[in-house]
Protein backbone atom coordinates (compact mmCIF):
# COMPACT_ATOMS: atom_id res chain seq x y z
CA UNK A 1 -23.48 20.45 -0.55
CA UNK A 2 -21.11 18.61 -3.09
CA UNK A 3 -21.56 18.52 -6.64
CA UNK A 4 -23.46 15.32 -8.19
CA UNK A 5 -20.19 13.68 -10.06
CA UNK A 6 -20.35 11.25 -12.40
CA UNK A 7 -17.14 9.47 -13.48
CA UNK A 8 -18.34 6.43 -15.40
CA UNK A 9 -16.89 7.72 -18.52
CA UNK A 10 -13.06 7.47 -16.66
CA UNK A 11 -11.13 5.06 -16.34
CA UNK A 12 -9.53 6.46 -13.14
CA UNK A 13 -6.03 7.57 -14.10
CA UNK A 14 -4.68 10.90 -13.68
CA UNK A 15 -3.80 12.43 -10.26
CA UNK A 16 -4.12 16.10 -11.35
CA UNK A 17 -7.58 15.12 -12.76
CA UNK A 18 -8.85 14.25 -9.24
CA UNK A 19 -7.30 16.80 -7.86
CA UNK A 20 -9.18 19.01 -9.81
CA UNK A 21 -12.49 16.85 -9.76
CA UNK A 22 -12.63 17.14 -6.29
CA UNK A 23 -11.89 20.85 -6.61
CA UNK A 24 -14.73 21.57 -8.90
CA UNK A 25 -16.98 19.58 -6.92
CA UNK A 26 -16.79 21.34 -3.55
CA UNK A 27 -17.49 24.59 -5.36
CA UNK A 28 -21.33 25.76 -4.27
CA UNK A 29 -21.87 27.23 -7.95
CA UNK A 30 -21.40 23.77 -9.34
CA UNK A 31 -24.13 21.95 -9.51
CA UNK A 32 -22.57 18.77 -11.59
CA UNK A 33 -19.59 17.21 -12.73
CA UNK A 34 -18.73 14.76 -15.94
CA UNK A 35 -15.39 13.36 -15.94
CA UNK A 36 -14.23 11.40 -19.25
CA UNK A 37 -11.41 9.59 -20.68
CA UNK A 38 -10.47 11.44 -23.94
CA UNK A 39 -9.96 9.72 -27.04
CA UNK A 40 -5.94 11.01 -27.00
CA UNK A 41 -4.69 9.27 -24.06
CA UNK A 42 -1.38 6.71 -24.95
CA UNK A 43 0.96 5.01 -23.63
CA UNK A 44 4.57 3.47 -24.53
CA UNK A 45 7.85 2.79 -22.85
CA UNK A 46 9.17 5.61 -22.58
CA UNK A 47 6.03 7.90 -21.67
CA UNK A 48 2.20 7.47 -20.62
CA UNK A 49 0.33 10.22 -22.56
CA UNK A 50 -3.02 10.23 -20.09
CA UNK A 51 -5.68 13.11 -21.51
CA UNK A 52 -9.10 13.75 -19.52
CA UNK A 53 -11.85 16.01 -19.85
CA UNK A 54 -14.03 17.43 -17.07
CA UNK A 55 -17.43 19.00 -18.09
CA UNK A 56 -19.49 21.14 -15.20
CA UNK A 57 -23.09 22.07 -14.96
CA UNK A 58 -23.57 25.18 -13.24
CA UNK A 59 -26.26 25.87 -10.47
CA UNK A 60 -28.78 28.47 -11.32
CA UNK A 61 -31.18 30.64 -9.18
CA UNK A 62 -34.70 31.87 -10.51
CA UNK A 63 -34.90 36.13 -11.19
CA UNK A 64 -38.49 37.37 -12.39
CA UNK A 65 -38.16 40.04 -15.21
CA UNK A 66 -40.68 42.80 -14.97
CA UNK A 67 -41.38 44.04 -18.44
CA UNK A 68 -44.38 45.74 -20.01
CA UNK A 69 -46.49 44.41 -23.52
CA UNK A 70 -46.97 46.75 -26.76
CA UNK A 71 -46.11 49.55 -23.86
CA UNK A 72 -49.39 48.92 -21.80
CA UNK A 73 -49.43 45.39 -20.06
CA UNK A 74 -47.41 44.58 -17.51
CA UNK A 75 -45.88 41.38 -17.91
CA UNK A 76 -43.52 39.46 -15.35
CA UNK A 77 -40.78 37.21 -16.77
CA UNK A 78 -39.07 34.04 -14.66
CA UNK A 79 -35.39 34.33 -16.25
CA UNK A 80 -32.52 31.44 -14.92
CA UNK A 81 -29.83 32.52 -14.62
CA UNK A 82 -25.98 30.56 -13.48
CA UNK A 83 -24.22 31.57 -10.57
CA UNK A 84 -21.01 31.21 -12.12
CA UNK A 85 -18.92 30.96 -15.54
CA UNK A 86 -15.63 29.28 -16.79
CA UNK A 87 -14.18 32.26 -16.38
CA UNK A 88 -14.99 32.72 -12.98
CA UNK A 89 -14.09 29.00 -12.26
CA UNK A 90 -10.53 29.89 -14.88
CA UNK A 91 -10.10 32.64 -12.65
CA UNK A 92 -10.98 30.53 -8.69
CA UNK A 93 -8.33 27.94 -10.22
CA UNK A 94 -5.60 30.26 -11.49
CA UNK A 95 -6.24 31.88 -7.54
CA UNK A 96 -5.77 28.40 -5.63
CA UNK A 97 -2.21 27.59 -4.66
CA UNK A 98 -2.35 24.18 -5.97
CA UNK A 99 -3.27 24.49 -9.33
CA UNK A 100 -2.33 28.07 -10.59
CA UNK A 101 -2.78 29.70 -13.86
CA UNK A 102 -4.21 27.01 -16.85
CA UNK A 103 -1.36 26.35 -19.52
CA UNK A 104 -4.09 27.44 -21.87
CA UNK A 105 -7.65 29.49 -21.61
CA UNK A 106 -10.23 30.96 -23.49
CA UNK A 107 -14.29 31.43 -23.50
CA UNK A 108 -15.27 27.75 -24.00
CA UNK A 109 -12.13 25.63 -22.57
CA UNK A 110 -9.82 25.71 -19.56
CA UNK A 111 -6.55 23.39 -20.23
CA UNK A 112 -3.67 22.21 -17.91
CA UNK A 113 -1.10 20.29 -19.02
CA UNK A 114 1.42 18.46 -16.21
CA UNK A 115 4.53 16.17 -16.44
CA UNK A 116 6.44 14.68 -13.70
CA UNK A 117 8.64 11.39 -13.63
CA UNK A 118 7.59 8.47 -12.49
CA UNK A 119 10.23 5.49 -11.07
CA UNK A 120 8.40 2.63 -9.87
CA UNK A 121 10.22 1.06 -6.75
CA UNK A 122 13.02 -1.89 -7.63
CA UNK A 123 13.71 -0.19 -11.75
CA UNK A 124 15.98 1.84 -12.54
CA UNK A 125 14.57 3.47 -15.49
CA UNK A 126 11.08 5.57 -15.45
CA UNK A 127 8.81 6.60 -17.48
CA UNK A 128 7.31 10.20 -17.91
CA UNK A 129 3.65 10.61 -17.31
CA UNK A 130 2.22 13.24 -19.36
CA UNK A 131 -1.31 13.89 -18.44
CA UNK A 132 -3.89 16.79 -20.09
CA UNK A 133 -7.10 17.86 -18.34
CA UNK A 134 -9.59 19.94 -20.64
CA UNK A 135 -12.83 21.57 -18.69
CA UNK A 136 -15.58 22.91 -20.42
CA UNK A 137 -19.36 24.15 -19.62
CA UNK A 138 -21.63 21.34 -20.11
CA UNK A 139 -24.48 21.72 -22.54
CA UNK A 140 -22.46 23.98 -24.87
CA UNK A 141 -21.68 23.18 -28.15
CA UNK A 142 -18.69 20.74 -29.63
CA UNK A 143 -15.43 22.48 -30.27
CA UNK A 144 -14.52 20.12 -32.99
């Protein structure tokens, strides 16, 4: 079953992005995806600066925690817990041919950062599309 995906936030550009919405989205321990234009993105003559952010909810599974009370009661605990991390996901990513290792990682954010050059048909000058694609855990707390 597919992720639920919500892309209302994006405007759409960004090929890498969608590669790697659609990537996070067939995962089974993803339960959601948020995809967001961040507030970076630019653009000029020379160079289209294009900066995204994906945010995933994890899916979780019920485990009961048995426990006892001062020592005498026995007490059962439901506990939910998430069937995967960024770190997993950092390391699924850094494992899939198309994607390989993030530019940048740590506990909170996974960050790829791609160029190519981009000659529309009929000019005979280009531009460079730089795009940036930040994903986080949703849920957890601003980095700013």
């Amino acid at each position: 079953m597919a992720a639920e995906l919500d892309a209302s936030n994006w405007s759409g550009e960004g090929d890498f992005t969608q590669q790697l919405v659609d990537w996070c989205a067939d995962q089974p321990a993803v339960a959601a995806v948020r995809v967001e234009d961040a507030p970076a993105t630019r653009s000029d003559v020379e160079y289209n600066f294009v900066s995204n952010e994906i945010y995933l909810r994890f899916e979780t599974r019920a485990r009961v925690e048995r426990g006892r009370l001062w020592k005498v009661l026995p007490i059962n605990r439901t506990v939910e817990e998430k069937l995967t991390t960024l770190g997993a996901i950092e390391s699924d990513l850094t494992s899939a041919e198309e994607f390989g290792p993030p530019d940048y990682a740590d506990e909170g954010m996974i960050q790829y950062l791609r160029t190519e050059k981009i000659i529309p048909p009929y000019q005979t000058k280009g531009y460079k599309l730089i795009e940036l694609v930040r994903i986080y855990e949703a849920g957890t707390p601003s980095r700013v």
